[in-house]
Protein backbone atom coordinates (compact mmCIF):
# COMPACT_ATOMS: atom_id res chain seq x y z
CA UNK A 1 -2.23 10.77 0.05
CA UNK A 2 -3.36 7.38 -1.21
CA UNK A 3 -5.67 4.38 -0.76
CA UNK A 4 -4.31 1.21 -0.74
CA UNK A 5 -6.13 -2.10 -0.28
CA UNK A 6 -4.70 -5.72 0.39
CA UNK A 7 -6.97 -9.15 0.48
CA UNK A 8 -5.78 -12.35 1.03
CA UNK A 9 -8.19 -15.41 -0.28
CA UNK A 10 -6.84 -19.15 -0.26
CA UNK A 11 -7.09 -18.29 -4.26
CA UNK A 12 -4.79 -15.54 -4.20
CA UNK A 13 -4.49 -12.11 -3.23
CA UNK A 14 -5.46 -9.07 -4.92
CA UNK A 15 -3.97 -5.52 -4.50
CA UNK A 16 -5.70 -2.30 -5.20
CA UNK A 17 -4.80 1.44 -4.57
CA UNK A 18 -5.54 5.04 -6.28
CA UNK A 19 -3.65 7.28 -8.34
CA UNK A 20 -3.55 10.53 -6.35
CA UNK A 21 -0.29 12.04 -5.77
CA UNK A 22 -0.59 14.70 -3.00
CA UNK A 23 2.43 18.08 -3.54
CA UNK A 24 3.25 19.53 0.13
CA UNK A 25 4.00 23.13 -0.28
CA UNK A 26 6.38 24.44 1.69
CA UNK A 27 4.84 27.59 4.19
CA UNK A 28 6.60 31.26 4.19
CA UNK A 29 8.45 31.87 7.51
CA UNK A 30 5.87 32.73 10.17
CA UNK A 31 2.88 31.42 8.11
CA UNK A 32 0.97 28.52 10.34
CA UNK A 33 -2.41 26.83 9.29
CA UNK A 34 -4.35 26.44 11.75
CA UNK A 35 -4.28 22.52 12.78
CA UNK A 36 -0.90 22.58 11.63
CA UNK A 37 -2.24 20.71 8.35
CA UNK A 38 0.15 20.95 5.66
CA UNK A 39 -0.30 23.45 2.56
CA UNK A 40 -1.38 21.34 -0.39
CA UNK A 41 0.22 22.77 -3.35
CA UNK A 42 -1.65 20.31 -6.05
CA UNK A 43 -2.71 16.87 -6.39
CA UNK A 44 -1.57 14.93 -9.07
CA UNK A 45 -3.86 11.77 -10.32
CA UNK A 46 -1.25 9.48 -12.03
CA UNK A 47 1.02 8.61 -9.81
CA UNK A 48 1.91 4.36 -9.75
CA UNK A 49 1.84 2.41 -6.35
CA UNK A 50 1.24 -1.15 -7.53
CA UNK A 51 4.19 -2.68 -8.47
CA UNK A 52 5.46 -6.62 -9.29
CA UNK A 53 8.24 -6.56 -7.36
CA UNK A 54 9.83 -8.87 -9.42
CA UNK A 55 8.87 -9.42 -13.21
CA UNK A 56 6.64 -12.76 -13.95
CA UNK A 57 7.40 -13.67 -9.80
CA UNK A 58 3.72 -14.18 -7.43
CA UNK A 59 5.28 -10.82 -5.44
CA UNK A 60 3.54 -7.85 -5.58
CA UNK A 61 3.81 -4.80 -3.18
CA UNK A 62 1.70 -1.10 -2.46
CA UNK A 63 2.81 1.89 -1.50
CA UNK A 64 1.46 4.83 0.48
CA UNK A 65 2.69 7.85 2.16
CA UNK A 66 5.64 9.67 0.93
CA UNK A 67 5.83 9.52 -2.44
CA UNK A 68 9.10 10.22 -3.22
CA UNK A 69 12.90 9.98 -1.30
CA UNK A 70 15.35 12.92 -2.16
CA UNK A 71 14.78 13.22 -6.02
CA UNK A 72 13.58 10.00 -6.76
CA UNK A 73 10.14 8.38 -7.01
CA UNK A 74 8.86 5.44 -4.84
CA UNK A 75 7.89 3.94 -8.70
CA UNK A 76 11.50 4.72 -10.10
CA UNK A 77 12.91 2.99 -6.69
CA UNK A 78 11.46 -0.01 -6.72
CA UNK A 79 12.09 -0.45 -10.86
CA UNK A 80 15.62 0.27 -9.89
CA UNK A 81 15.13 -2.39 -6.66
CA UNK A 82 14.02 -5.06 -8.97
CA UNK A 83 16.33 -4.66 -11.79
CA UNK A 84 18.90 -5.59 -8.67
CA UNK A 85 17.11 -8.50 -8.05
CA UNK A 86 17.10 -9.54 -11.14
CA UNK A 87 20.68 -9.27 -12.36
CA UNK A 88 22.75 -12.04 -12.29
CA UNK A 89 24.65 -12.32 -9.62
CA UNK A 90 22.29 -9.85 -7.77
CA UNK A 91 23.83 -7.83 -4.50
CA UNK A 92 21.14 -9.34 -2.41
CA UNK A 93 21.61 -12.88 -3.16
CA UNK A 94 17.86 -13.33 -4.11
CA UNK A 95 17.09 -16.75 -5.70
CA UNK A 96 13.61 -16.32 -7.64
CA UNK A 97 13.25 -20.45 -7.41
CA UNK A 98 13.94 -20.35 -3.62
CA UNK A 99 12.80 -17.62 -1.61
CA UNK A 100 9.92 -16.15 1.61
CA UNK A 101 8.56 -13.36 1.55
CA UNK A 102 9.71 -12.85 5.23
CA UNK A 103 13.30 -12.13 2.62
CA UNK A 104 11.48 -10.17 0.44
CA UNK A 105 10.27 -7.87 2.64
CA UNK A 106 13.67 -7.10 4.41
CA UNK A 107 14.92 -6.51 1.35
CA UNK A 108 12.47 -4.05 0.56
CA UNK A 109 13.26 -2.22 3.82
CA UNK A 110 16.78 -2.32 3.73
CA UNK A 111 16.94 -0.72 0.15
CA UNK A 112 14.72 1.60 0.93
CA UNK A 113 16.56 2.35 4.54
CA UNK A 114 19.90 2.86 2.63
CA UNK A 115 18.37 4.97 0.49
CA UNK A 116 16.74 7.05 2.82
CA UNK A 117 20.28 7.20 4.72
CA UNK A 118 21.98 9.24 1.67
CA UNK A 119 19.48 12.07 2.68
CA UNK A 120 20.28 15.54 4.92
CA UNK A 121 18.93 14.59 8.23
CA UNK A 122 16.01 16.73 8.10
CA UNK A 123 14.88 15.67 4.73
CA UNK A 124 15.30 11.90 6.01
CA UNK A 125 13.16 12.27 9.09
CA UNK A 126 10.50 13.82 7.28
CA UNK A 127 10.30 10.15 5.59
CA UNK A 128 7.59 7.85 6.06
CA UNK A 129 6.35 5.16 3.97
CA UNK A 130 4.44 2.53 3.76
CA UNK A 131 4.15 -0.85 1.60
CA UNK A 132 1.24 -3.35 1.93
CA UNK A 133 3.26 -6.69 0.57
CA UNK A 134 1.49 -9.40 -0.91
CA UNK A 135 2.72 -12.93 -2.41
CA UNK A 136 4.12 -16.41 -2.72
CA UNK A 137 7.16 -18.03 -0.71
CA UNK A 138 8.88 -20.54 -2.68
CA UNK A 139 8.02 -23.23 -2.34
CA UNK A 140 4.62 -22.73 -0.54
CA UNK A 141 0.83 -22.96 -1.14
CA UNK A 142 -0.83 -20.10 -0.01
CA UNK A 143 -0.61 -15.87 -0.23
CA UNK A 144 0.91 -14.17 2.68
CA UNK A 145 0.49 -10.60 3.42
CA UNK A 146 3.05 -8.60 5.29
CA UNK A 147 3.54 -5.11 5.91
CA UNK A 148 6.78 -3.06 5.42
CA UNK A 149 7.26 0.37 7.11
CA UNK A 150 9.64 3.59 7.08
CA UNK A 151 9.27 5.60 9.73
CA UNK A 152 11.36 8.81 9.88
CA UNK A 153 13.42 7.49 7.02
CA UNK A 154 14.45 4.08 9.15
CA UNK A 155 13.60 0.62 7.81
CA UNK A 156 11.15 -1.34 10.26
CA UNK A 157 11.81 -5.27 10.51
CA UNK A 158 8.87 -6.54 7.95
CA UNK A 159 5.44 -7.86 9.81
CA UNK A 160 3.35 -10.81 8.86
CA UNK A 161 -0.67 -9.43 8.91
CA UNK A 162 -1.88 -12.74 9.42
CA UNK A 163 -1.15 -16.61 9.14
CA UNK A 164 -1.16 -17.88 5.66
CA UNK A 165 -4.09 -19.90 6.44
CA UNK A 166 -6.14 -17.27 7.36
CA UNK A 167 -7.96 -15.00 5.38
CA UNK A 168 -8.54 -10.89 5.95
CA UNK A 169 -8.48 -7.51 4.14
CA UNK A 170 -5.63 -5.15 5.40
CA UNK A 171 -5.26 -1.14 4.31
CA UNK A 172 -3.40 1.96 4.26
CA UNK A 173 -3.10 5.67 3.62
CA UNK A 174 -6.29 7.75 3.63
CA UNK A 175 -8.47 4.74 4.92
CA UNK A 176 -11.21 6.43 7.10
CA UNK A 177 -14.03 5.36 4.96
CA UNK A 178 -12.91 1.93 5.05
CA UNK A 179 -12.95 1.72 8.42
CA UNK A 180 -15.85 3.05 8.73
CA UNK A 181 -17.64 0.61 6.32
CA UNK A 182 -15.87 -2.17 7.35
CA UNK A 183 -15.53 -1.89 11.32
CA UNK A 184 -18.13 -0.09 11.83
CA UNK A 185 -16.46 3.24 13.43
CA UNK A 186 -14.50 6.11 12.52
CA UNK A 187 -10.92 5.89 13.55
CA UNK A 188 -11.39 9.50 15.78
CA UNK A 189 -14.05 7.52 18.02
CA UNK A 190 -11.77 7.32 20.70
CA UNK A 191 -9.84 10.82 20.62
CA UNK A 192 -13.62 11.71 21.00
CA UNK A 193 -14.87 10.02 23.73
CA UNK A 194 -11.52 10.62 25.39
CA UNK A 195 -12.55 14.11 25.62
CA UNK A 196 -16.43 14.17 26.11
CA UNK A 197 -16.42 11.40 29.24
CA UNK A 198 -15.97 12.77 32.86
CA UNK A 199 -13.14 12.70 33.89
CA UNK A 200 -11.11 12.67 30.57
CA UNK A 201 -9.81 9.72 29.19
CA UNK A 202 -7.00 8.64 27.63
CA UNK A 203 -7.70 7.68 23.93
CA UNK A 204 -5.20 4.59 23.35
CA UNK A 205 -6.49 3.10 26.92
CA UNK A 206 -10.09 3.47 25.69
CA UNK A 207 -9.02 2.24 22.38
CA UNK A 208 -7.60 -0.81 24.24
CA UNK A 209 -10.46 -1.85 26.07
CA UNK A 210 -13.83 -0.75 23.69
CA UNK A 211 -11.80 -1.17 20.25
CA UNK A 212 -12.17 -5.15 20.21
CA UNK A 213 -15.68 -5.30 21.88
CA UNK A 214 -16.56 -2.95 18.93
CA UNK A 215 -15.30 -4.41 16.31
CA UNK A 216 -16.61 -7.85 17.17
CA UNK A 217 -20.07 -6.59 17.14
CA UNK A 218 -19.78 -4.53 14.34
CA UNK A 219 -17.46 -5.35 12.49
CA UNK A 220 -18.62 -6.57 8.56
CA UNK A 221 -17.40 -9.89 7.64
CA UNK A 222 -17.10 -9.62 3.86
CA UNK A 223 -13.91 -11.57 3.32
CA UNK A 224 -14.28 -15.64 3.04
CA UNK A 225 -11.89 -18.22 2.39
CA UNK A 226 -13.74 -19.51 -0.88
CA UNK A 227 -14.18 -16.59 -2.38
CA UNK A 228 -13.49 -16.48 -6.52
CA UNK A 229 -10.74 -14.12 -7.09
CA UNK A 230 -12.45 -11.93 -9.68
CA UNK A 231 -15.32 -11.49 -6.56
CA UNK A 232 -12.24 -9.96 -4.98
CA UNK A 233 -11.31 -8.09 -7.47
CA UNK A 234 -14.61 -6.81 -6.83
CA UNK A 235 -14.41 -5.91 -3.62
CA UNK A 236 -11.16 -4.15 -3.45
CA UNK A 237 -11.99 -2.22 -6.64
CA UNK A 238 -15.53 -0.99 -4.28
CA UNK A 239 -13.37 0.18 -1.73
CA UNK A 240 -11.04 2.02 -3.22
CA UNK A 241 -13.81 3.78 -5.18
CA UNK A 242 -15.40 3.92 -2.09
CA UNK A 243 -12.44 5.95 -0.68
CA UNK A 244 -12.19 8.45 -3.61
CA UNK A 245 -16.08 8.87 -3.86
CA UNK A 246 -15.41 10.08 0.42
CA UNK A 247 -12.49 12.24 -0.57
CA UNK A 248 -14.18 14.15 -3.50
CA UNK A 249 -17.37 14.85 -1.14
CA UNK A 250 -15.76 16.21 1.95
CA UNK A 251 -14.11 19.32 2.37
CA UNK A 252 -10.53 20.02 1.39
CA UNK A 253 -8.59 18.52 -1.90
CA UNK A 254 -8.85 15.52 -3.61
CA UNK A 255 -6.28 13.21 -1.91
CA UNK A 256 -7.75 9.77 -2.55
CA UNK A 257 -9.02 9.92 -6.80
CA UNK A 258 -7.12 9.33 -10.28
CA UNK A 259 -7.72 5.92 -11.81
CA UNK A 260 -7.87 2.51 -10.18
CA UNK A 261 -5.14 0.39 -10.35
CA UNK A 262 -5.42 -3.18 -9.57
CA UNK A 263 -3.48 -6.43 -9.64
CA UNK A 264 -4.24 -10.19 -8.80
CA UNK A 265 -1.36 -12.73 -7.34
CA UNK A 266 -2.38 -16.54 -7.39
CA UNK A 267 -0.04 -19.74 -7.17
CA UNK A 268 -0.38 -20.65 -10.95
CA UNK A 269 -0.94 -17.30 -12.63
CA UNK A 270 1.65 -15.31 -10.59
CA UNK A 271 1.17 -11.45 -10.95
CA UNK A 272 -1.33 -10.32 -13.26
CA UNK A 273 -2.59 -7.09 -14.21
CA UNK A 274 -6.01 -6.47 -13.81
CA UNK A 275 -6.66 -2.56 -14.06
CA UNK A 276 -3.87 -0.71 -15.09
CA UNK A 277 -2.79 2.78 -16.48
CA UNK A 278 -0.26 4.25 -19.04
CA UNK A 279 1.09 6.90 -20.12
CA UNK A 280 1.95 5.79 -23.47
CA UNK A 281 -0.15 5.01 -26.29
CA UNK A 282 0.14 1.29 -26.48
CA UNK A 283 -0.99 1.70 -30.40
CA UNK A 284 2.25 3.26 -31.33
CA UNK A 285 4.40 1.45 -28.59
CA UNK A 286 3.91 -1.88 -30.30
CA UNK A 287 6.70 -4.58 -29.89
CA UNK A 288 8.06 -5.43 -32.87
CA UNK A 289 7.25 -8.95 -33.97
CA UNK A 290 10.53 -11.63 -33.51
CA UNK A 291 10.21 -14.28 -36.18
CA UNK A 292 12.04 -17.80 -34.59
CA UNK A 293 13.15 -20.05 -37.17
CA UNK A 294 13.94 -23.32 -36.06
């Protein structure tokens, strides 16, 4: 499971996830947990979900949920998705001086749709994954943030999170505690209530009429239009610690942890790492020095 955190600023947007890598085990015939909660085999805390979708471009992306489709990583896919972009020509016709986002994000979908397609049909419906999508149209002056979904291993048509002009946080994965802290309820509140009132009520029609009375008075506003990037650097890098800090202390395995990743997108400085792991040494992975004589 993961964590993954988007904010949009008018100074940029910063992006902000976990390392956790969650292995489903398969259960022996006739072997049922009770909840129908899958077996967790191990969780690994290294695995990459902020990526720049396309090398010194203001386009950045998350990932959550499935980790993998078939044999292949969601990191390896998208490294293979932007060397494609990249190449000149490129199969997608992708112009990095003239572009939306809006295109990037179909993009995104439809690469990852074909590659879900080239799965059995049971492995492919078992697919679901989800990208938070952050970054510049060119030409244009402010962040967008858009959402990009695969759900049972079909592509869904990109969605914009908010206008440009406005401002917001947006999440995904294992986000309980963020909910929490930010709207001021736990996302079962309704399945709860649905059950406890007399007579029973249905959850989504309570969550239809109470969910935007709540969240207007209780919601935390802690996301301004002026704020400083690095204070939202900040911010994302609290929740997401937040979030692992939630999933060591409750019961069952760590499926929010590993380090924090973290990456800022503004209109001048593009992508930029701000928190980032390797697995290499970079102090024997040194690139060699290119002397240029004119």
């Amino acid at each position: 499971m993961s964590v993954a955190v988007l904010i949009g600023v008018h100074d940029g947007l910063v992006l902000a996830a976990d390392s956790a890598a969650t292995l489903s085990m398969q259960l022996p015939p006739g072997v049922v947990i009770p909840g129908g909660a899958p077996m967790v085999g191990n969780v690994y805390d290294n695995a990459n979900k902020i990526f720049n979708l396309v090398k010194g471009q203001p386009i950045g992306c998350i990932t959550f949920g499935s980790g993998n489709i078939g044999s292949a990583s969601i990191g390896t896919l998208i490294k293979d998705l932007r060397k494609e972009l990249t190449d000149k020509p490129n199969p997608w016709n992708f112009d990095v001086g003239k572009y939306t986002m809006e295109e990037v994000g179909k993009i995104l979908g439809k690469f990852l749709g074909q590659e879900c397609d080239k799965l059995p049909v049971p492995a492919r419906v078992a697919t679901n994954i989800g990208f938070l999508l952050g970054g510049y149209s060119k030409p244009g002056d402010l962040g967008e943030s858009w959402s990009v979904e695969i759900l049972k291993g079909v592509a869904q048509p990109p969605k914009k999170l908010r206008p440009d002009h406005e401002v917001g946080l947006s999440w995904g994965g294992a986000t309980e505690v963020l909910q929490r802290m930010v709207l001021g309820f736990s996302p079962m509140l309704f399945e709860v209530l649905a059950k406890v009132m007399q007579p029973q009520q249905n959850a989504s029609v309570l969550q239809s009429q109470l969910g935007p009375v709540l969240a207007t008075n209780l919601q935390a506003n802690l996301v301004f239009p002026p704020m400083p990037i690095q204070d939202v650097i900040d911010l994302a890098r609290w929740f997401v610690h937040s979030a692992i800090m939630f999933s060591r202390f409750s019961t069952g395995p760590n499926i929010v942890g590993g380090p924090i990743e973290i990456a800022a997108i503004t209109k001048h400085e593009n992508f930029k790492w701000v928190s980032r792991k390797h697995y290499w040494d970079q102090s024997v992975n040194r690139e060699p020095y290119h002397v240029v004589i004119d």
